[in-house]
Protein backbone atom coordinates (compact mmCIF):
# COMPACT_ATOMS: atom_id res chain seq x y z
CA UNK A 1 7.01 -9.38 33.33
CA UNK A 2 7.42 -7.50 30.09
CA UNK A 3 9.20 -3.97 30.25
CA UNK A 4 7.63 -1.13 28.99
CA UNK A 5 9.51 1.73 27.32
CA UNK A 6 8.24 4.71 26.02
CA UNK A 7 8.37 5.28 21.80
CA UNK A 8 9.66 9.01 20.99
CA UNK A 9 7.12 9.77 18.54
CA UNK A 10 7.76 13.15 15.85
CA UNK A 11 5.65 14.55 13.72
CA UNK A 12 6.54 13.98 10.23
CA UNK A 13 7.30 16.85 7.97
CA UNK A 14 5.32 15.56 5.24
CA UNK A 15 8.71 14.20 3.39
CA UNK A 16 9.58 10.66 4.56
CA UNK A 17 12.89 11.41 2.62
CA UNK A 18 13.71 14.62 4.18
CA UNK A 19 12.45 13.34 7.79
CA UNK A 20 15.28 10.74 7.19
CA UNK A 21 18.17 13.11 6.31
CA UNK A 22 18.00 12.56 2.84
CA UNK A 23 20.22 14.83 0.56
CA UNK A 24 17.15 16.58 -2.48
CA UNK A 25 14.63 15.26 -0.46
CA UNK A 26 12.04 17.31 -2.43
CA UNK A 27 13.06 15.81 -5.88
CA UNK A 28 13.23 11.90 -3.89
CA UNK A 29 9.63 12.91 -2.93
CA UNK A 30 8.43 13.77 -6.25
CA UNK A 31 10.14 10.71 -8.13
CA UNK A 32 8.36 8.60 -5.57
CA UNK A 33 5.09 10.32 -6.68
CA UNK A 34 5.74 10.02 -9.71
CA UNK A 35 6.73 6.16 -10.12
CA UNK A 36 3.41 5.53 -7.89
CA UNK A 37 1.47 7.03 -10.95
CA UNK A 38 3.33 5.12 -12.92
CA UNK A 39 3.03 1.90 -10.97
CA UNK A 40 -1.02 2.69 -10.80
CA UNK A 41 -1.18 3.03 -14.60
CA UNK A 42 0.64 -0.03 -15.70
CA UNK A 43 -1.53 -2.37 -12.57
CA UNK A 44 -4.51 -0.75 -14.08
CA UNK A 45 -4.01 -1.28 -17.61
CA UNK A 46 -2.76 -4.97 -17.02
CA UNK A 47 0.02 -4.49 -18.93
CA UNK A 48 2.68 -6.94 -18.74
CA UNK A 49 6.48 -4.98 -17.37
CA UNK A 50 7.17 -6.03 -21.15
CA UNK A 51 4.56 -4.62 -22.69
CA UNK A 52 4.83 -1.50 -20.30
CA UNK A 53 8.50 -1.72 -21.62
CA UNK A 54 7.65 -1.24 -25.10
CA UNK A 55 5.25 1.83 -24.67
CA UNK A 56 7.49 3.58 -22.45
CA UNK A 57 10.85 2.82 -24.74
CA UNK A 58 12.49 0.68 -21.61
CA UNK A 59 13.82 -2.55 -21.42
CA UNK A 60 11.85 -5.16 -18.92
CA UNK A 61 14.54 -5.16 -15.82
CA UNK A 62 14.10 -1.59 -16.02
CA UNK A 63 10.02 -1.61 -15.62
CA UNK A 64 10.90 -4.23 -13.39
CA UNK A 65 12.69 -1.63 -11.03
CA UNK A 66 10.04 1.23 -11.35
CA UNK A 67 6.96 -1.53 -9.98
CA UNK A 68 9.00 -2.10 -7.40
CA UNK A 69 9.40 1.77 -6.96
CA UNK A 70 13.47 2.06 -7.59
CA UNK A 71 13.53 5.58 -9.30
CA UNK A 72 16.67 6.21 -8.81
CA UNK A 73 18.02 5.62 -12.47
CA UNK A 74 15.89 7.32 -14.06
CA UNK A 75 15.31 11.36 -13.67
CA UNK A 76 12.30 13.46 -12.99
CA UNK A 77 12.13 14.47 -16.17
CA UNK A 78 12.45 11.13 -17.70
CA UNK A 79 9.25 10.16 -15.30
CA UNK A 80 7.55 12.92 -16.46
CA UNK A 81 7.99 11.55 -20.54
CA UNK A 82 6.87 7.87 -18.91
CA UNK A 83 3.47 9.20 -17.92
CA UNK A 84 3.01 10.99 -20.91
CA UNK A 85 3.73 7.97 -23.08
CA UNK A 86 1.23 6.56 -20.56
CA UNK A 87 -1.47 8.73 -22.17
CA UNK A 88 -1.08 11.13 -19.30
CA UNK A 89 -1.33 15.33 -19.32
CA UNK A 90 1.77 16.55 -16.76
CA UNK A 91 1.26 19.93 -15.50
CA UNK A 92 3.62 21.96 -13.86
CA UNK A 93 2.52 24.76 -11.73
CA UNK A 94 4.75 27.73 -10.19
CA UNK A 95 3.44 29.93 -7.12
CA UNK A 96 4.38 31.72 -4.67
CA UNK A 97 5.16 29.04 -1.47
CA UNK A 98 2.08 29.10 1.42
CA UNK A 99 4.29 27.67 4.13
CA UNK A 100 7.53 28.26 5.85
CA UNK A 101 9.32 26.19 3.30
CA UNK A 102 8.53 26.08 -0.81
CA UNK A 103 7.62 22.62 -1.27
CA UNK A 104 7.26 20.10 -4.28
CA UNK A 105 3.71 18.83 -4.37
CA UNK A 106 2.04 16.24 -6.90
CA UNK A 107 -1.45 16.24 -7.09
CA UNK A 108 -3.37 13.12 -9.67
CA UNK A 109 -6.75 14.07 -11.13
C-alpha cells in the first residue's frame, strides 16, 4: 500500500528568485523578463542565434545562452540595448510602490 504524505504548499511571493533565497532577486526577476522578450522576438522573427548574433552585436554561444534563458553574463542594461536593437521601445516607469514592498515589474505591449 502506497504512503501518503502531506505536500507543505506556500504561496509564492510573485518572485521565484526571491521565494528561493536568491541574493537581488528583483534584478534576477527582471533579467528573466527580459531575456523571455528577447527569446519571443528572435522565435518570432525566425532568426537564426547567428543572425540574432549579428543584430544584437553578440557572438553565437552567447545568443546561444540567452534562448536558453542564461542572463547571467550579461546586465540589465545590456538587455535593455538587446531589445532595442530588436526594434523594441523600453520604457521605464518610476512610482510610488502600491504594496508592502516596491517591486520591479515588466509589462510587454
Amino acid at each position: 500500500m502506497a504512503r501518503r504524505t502531506r505536500d507543505r504548499i506556500e504561496e509564492s511571493s510573485g518572485n521565484v528568485f526571491a521565494d528561493l533565497g536568491f541574493p537581488n532577486a528583483g534584478r534576477e526577476q527582471l533579467k528573466a523578463h527580459l531575456t523571455l522578450q528577447i527569446y519571443r522576438l528572435i522565435k518570432g522573427r525566425k532568426l537564426t542565434q547567428e543572425a540574432a548574433g549579428e543584430i544584437l552585436g553578440i557572438r553565437q554561444p552567447h545568443v546561444s545562452s540567452l534562448m536558453r534563458g542564461q542572463s547571467g553574463a550579461f546586465s540589465v542594461e545590456r538587455l535593455m540595448e538587446f531589445l532595442t536593437a530588436l526594434g523594441q521601445d523600453v520604457e521605464i516607469t518610476v512610482r510610488p510602490k502600491r504594496k508592502s514592498q516596491a517591486a520591479v515589474s515588466v509589462v510587454v505591449r
